[in-house]
PDB file of N, CA and C in Angstrom:
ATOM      1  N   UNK A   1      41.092 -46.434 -24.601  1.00  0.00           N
ATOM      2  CA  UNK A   1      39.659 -46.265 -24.628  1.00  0.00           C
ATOM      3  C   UNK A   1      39.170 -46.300 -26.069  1.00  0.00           C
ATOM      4  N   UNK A   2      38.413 -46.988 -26.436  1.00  0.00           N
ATOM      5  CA  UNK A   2      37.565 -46.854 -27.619  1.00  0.00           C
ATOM      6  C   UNK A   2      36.600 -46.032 -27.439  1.00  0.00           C
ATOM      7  N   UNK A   3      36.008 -45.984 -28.961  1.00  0.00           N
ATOM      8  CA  UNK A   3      35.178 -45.215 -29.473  1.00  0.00           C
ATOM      9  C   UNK A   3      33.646 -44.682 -28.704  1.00  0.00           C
ATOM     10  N   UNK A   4      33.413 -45.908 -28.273  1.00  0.00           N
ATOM     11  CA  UNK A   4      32.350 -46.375 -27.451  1.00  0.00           C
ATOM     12  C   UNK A   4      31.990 -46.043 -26.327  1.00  0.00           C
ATOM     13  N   UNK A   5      33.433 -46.268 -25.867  1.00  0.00           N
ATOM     14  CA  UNK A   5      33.928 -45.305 -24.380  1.00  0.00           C
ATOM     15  C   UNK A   5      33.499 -44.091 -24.232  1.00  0.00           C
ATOM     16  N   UNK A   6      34.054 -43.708 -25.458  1.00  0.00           N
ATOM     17  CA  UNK A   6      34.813 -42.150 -25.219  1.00  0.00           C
ATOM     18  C   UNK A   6      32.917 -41.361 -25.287  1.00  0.00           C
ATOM     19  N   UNK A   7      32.358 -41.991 -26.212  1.00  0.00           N
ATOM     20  CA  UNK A   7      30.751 -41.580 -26.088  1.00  0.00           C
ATOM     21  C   UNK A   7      30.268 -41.654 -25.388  1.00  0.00           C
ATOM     22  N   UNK A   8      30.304 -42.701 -25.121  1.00  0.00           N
ATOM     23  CA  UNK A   8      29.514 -42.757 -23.192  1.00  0.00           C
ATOM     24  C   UNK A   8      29.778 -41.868 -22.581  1.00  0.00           C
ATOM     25  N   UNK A   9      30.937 -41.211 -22.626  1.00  0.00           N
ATOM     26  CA  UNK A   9      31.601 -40.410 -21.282  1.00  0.00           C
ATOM     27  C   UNK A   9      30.777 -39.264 -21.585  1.00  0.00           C
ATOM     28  N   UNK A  10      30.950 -38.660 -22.865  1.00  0.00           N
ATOM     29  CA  UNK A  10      30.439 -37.842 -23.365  1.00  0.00           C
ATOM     30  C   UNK A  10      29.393 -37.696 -22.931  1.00  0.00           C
ATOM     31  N   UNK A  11      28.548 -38.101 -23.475  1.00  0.00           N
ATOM     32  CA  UNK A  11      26.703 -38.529 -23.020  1.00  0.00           C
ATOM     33  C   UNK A  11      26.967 -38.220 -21.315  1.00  0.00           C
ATOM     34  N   UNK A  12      27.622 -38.990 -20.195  1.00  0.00           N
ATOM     35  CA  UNK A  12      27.168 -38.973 -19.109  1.00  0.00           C
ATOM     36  C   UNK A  12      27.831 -37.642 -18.961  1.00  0.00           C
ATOM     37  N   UNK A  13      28.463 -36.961 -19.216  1.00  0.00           N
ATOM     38  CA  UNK A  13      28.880 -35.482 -19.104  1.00  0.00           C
ATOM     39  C   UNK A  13      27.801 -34.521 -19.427  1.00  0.00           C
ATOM     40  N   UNK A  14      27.217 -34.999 -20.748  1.00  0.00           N
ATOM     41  CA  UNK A  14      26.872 -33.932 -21.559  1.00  0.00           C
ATOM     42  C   UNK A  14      25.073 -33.776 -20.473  1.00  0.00           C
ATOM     43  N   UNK A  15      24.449 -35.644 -20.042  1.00  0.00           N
ATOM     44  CA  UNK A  15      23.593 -35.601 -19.213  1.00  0.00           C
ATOM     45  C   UNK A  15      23.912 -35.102 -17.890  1.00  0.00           C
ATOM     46  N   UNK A  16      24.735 -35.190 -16.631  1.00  0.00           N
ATOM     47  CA  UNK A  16      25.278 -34.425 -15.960  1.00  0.00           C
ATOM     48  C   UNK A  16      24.974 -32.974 -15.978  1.00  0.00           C
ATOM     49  N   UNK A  17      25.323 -32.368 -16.910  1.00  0.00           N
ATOM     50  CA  UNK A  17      25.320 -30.800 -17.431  1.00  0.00           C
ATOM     51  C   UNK A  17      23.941 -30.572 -17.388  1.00  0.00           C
ATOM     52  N   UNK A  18      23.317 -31.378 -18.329  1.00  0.00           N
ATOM     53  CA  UNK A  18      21.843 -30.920 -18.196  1.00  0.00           C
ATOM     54  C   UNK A  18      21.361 -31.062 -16.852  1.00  0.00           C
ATOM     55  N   UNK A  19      21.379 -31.897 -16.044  1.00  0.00           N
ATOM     56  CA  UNK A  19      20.789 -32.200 -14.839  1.00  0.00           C
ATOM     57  C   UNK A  19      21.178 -30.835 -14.161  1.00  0.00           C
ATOM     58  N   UNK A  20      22.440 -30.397 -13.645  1.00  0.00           N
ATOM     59  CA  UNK A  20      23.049 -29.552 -12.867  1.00  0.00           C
ATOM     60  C   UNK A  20      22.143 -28.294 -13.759  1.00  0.00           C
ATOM     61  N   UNK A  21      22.239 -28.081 -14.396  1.00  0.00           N
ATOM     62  CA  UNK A  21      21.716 -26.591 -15.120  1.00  0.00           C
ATOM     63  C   UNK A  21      19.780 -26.591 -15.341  1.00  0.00           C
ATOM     64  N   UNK A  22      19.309 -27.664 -15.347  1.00  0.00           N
ATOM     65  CA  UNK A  22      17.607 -27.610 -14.994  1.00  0.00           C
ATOM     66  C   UNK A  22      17.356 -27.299 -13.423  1.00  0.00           C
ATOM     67  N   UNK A  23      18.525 -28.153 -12.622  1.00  0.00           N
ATOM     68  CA  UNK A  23      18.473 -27.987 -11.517  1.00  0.00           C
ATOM     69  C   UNK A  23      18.390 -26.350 -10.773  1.00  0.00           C
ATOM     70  N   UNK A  24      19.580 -25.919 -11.736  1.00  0.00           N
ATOM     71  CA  UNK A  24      19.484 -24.461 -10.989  1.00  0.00           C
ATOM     72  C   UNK A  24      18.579 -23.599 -11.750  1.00  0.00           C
ATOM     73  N   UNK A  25      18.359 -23.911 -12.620  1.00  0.00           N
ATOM     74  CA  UNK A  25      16.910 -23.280 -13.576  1.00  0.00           C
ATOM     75  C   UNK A  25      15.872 -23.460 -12.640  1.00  0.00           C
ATOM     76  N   UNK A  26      15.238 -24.323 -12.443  1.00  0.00           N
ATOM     77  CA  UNK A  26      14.011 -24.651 -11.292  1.00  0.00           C
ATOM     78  C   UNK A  26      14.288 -23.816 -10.054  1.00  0.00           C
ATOM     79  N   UNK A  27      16.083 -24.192  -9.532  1.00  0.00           N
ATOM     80  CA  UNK A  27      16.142 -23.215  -7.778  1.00  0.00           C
ATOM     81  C   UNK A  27      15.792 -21.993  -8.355  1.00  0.00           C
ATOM     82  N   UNK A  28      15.707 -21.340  -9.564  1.00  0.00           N
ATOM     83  CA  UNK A  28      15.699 -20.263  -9.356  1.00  0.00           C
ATOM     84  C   UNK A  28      14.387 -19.335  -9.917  1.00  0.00           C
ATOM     85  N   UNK A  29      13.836 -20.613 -10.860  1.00  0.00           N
ATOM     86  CA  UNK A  29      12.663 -19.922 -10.301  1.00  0.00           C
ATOM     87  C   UNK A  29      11.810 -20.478  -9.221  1.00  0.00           C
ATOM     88  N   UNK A  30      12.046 -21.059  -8.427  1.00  0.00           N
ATOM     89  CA  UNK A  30      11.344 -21.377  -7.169  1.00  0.00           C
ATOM     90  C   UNK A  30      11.655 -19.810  -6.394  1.00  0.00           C
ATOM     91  N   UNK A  31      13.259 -19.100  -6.106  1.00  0.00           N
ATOM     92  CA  UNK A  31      13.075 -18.581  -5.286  1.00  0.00           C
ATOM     93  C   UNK A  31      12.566 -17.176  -6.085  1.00  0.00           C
ATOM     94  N   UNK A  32      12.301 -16.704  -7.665  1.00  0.00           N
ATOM     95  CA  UNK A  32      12.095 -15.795  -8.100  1.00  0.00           C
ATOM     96  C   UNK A  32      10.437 -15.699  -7.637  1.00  0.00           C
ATOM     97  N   UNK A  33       9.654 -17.091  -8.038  1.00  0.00           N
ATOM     98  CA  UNK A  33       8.515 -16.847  -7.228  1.00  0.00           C
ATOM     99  C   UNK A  33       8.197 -16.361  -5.583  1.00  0.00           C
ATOM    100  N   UNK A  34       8.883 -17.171  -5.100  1.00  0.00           N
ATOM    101  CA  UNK A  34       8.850 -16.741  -3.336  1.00  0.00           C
ATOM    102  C   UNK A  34       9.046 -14.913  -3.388  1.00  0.00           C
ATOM    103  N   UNK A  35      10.043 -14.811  -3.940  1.00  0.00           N
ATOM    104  CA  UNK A  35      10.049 -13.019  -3.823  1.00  0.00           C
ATOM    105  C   UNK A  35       9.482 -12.551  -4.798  1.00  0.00           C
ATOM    106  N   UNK A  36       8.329 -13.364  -5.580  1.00  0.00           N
ATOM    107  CA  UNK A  36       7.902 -12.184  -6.496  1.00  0.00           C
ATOM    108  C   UNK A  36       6.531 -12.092  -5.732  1.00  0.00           C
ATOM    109  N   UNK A  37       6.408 -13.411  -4.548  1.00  0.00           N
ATOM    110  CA  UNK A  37       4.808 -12.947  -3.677  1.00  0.00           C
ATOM    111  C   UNK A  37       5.385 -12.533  -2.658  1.00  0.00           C
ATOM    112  N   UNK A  38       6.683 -12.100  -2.384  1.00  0.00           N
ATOM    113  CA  UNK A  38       6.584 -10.429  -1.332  1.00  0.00           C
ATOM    114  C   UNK A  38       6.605  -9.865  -1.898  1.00  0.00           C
ATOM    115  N   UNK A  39       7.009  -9.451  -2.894  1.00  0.00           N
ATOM    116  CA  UNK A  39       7.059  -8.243  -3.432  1.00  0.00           C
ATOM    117  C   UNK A  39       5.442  -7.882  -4.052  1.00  0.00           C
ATOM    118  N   UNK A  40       4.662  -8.928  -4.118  1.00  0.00           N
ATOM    119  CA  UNK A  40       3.411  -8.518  -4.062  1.00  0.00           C
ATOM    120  C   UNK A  40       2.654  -8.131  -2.800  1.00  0.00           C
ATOM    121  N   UNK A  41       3.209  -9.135  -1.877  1.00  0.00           N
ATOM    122  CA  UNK A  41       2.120  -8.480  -0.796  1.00  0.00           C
ATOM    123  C   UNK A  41       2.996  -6.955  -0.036  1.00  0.00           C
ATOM    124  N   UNK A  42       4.011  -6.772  -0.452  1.00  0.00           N
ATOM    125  CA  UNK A  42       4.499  -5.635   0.137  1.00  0.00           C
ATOM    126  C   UNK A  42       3.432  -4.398  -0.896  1.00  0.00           C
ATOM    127  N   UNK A  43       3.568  -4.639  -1.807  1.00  0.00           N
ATOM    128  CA  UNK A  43       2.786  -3.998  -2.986  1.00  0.00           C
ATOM    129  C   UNK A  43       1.055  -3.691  -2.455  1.00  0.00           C
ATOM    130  N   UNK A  44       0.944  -4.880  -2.007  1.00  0.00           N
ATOM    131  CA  UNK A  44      -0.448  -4.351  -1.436  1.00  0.00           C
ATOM    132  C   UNK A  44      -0.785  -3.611  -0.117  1.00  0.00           C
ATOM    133  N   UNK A  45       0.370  -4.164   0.458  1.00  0.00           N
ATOM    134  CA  UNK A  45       0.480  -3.112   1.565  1.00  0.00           C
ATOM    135  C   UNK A  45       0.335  -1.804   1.477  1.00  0.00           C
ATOM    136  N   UNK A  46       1.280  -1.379   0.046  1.00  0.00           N
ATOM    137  CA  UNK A  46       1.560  -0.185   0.526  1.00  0.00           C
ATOM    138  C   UNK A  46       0.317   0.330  -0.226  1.00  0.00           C
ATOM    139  N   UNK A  47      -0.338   0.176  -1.134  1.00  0.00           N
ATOM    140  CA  UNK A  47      -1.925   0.105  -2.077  1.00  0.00           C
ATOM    141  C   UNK A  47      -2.766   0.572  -0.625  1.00  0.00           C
ATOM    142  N   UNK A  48      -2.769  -0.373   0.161  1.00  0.00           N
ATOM    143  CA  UNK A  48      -3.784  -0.034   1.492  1.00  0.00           C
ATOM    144  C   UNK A  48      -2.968   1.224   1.751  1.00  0.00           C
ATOM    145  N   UNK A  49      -1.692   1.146   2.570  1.00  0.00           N
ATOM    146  CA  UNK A  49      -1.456   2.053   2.910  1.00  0.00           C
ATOM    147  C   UNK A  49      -1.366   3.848   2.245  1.00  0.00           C
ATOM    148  N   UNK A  50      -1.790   3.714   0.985  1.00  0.00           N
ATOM    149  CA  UNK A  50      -1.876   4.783   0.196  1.00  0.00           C
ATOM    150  C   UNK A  50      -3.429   5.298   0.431  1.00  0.00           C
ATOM    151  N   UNK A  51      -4.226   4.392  -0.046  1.00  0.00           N
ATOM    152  CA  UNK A  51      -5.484   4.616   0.292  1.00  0.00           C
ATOM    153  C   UNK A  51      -5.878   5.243   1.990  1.00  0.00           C
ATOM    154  N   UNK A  52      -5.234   4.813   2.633  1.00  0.00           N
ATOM    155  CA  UNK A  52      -5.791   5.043   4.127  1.00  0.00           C
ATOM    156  C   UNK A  52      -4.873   6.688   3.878  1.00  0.00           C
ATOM    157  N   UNK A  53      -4.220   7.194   3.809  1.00  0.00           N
ATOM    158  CA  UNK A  53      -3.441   7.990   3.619  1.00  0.00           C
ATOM    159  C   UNK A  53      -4.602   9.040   2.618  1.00  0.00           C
ATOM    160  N   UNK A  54      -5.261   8.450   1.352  1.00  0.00           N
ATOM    161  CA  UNK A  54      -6.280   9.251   1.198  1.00  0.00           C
ATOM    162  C   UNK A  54      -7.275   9.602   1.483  1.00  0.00           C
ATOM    163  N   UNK A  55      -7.632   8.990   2.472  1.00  0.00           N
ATOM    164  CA  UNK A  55      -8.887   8.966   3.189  1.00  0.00           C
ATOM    165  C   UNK A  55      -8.568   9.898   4.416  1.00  0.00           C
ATOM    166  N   UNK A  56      -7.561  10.224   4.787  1.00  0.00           N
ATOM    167  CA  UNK A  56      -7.144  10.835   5.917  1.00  0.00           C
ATOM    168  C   UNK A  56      -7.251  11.938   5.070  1.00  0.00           C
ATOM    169  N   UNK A  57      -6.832  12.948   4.497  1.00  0.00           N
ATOM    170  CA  UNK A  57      -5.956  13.460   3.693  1.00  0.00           C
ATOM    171  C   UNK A  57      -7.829  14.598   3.427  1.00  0.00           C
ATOM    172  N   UNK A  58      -8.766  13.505   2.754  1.00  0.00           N
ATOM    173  CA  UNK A  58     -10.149  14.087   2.037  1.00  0.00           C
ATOM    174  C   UNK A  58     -10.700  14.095   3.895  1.00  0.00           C
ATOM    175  N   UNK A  59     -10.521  13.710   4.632  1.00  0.00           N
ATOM    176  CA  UNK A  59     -11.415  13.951   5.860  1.00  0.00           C
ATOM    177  C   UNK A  59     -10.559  15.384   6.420  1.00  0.00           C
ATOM    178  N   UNK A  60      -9.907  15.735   6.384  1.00  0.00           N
ATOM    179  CA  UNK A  60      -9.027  17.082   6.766  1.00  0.00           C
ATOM    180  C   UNK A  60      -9.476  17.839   5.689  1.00  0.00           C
ATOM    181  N   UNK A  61      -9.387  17.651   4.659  1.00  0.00           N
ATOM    182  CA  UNK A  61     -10.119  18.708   4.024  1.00  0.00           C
ATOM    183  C   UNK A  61     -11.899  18.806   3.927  1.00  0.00           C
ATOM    184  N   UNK A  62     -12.769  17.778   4.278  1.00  0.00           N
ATOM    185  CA  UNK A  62     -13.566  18.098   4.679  1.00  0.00           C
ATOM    186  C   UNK A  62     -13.746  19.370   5.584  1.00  0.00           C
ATOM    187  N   UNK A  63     -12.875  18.759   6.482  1.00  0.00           N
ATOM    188  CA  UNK A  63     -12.884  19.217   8.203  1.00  0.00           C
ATOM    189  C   UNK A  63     -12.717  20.841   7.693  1.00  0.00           C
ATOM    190  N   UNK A  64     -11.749  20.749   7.145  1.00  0.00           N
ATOM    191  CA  UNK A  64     -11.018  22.347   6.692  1.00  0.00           C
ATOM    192  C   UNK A  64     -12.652  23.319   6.017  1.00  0.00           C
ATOM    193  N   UNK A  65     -13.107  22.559   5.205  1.00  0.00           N
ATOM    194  CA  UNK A  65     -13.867  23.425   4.506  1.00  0.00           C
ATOM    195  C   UNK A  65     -14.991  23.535   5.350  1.00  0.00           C
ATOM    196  N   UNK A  66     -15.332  22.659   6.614  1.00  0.00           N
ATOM    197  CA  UNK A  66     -16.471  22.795   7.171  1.00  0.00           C
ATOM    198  C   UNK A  66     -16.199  23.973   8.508  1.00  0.00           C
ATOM    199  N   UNK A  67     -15.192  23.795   8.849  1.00  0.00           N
ATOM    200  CA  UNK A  67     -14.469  25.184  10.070  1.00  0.00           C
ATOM    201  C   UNK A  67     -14.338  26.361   9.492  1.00  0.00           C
ATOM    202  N   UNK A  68     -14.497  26.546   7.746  1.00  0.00           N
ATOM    203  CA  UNK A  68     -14.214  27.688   7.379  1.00  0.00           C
ATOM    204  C   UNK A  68     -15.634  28.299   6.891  1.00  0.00           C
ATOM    205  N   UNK A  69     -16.837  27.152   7.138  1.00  0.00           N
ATOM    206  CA  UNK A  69     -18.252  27.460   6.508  1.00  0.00           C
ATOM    207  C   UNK A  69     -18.657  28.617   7.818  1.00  0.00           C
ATOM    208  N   UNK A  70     -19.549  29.352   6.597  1.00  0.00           N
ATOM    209  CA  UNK A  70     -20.429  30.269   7.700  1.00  0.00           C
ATOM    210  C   UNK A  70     -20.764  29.954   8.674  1.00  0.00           C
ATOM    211  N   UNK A  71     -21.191  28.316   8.551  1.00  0.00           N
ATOM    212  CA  UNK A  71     -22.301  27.516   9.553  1.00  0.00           C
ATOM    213  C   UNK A  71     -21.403  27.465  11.022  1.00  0.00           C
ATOM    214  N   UNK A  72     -20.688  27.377  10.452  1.00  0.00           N
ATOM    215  CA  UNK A  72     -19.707  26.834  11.643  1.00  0.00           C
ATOM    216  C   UNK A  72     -19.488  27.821  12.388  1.00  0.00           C
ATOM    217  N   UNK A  73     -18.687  29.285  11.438  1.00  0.00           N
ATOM    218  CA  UNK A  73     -18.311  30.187  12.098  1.00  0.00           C
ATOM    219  C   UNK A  73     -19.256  30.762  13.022  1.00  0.00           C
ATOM    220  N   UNK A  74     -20.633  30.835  12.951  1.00  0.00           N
ATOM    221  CA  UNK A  74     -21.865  31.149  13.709  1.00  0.00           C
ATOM    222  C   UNK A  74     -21.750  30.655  14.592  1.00  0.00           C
ATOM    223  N   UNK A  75     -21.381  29.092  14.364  1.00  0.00           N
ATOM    224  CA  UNK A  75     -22.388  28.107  15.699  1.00  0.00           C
ATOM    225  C   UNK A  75     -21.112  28.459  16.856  1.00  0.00           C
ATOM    226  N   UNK A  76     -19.915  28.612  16.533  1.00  0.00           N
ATOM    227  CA  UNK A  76     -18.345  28.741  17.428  1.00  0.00           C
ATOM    228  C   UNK A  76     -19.086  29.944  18.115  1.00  0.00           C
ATOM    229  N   UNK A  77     -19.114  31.284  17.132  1.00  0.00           N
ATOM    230  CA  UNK A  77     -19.191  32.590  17.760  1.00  0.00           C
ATOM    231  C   UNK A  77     -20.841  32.613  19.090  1.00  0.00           C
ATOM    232  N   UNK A  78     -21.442  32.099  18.505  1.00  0.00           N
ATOM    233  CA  UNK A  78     -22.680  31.730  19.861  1.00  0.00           C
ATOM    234  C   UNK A  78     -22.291  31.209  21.032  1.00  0.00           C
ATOM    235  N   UNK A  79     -21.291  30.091  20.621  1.00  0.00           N
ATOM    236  CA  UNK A  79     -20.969  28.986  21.726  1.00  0.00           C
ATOM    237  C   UNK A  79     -20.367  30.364  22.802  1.00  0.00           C
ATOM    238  N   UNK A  80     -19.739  31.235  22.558  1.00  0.00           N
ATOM    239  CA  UNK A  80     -19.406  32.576  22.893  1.00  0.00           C
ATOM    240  C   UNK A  80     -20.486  33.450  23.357  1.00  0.00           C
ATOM    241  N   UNK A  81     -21.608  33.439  22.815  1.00  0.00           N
ATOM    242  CA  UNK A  81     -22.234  34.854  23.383  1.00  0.00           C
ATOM    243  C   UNK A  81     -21.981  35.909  22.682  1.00  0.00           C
ATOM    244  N   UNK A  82     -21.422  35.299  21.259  1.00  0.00           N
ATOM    245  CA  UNK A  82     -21.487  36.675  20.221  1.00  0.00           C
ATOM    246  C   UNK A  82     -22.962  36.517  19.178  1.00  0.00           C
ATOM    247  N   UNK A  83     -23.340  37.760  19.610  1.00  0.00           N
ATOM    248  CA  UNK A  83     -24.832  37.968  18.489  1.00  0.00           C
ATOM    249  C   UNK A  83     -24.283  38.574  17.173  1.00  0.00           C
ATOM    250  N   UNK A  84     -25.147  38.653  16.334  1.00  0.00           N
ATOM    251  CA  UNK A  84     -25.224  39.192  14.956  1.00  0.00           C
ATOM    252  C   UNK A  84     -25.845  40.916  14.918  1.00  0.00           C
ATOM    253  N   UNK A  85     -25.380  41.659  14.551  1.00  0.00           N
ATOM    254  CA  UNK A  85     -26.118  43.246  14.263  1.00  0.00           C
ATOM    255  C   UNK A  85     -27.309  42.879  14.547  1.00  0.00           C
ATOM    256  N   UNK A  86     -28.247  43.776  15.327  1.00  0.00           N
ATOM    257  CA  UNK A  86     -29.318  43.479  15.447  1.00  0.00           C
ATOM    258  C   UNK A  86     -30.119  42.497  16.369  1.00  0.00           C
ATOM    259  N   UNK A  87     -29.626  41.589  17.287  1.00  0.00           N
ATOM    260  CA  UNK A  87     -29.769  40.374  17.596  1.00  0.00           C
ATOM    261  C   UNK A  87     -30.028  40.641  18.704  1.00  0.00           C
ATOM    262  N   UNK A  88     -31.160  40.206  19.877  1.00  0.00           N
ATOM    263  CA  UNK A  88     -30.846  40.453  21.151  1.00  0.00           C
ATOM    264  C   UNK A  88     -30.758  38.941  22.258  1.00  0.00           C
ATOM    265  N   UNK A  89     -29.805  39.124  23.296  1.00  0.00           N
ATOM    266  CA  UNK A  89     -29.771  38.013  23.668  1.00  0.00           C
ATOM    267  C   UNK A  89     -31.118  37.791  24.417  1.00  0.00           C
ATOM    268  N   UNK A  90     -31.346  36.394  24.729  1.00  0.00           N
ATOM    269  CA  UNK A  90     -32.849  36.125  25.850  1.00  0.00           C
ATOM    270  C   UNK A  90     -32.021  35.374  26.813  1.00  0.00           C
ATOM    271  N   UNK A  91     -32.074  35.981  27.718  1.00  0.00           N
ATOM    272  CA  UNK A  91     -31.839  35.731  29.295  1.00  0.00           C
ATOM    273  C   UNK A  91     -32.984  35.280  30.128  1.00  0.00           C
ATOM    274  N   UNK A  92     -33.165  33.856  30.366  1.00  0.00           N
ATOM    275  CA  UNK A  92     -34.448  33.338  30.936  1.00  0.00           C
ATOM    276  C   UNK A  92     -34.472  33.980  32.335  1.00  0.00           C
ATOM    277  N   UNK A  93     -35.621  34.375  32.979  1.00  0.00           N
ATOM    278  CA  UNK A  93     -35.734  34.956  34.272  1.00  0.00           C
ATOM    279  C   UNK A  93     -35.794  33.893  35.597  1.00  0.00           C
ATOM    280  N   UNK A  94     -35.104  34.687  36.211  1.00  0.00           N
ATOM    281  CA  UNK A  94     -35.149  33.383  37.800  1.00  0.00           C
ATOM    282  C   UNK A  94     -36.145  33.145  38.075  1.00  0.00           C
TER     283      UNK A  94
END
């Protein structure tokens, strides 16, 4: 083999190499993208799912602070037939 040869070979080796190694450069970021948009939409999932989770979370404590208001405790104890000191019930007549 001459000189000539032996370069060529070289070259189609050395091009070879490059081909095979862009090749898997590209597969891989092709599939780094594909899982970097699940890993986004899992991400947003769970974003919603956090939020709905706070919204639950501030409506219970609404709830909490409104069952523990005076207002409330009144309107329960009536729903009963409990008066206040002083209070008389009105019993409509037949």
């Amino acid at each position: 083999m001459d000189t000539v040869d032996k370069l060529r070979a070289k070259i189609q080796v050395g091009t070879v190499l490059a081909v095979v190694l862009l090749t898997i450069a590209v597969g891989l970021l092709a599939v780094t993208g594909v899982y970097r948009g699940v890993l986004e939409e899992k991400k947003t999932a769970l974003q919603n799912e956090i939020e709905k989770i706070r919204q639950d979370r501030q409506s219970i404590l609404d709830e909490i602070e409104y069952r523990t208001s005076e207002a409330y405790i009144e309107e329960f104890a009536r729903q009963y037939g409990m008066l206040l000191d002083g209070e008389s019930k009105y019993v409509p007549a037949e």
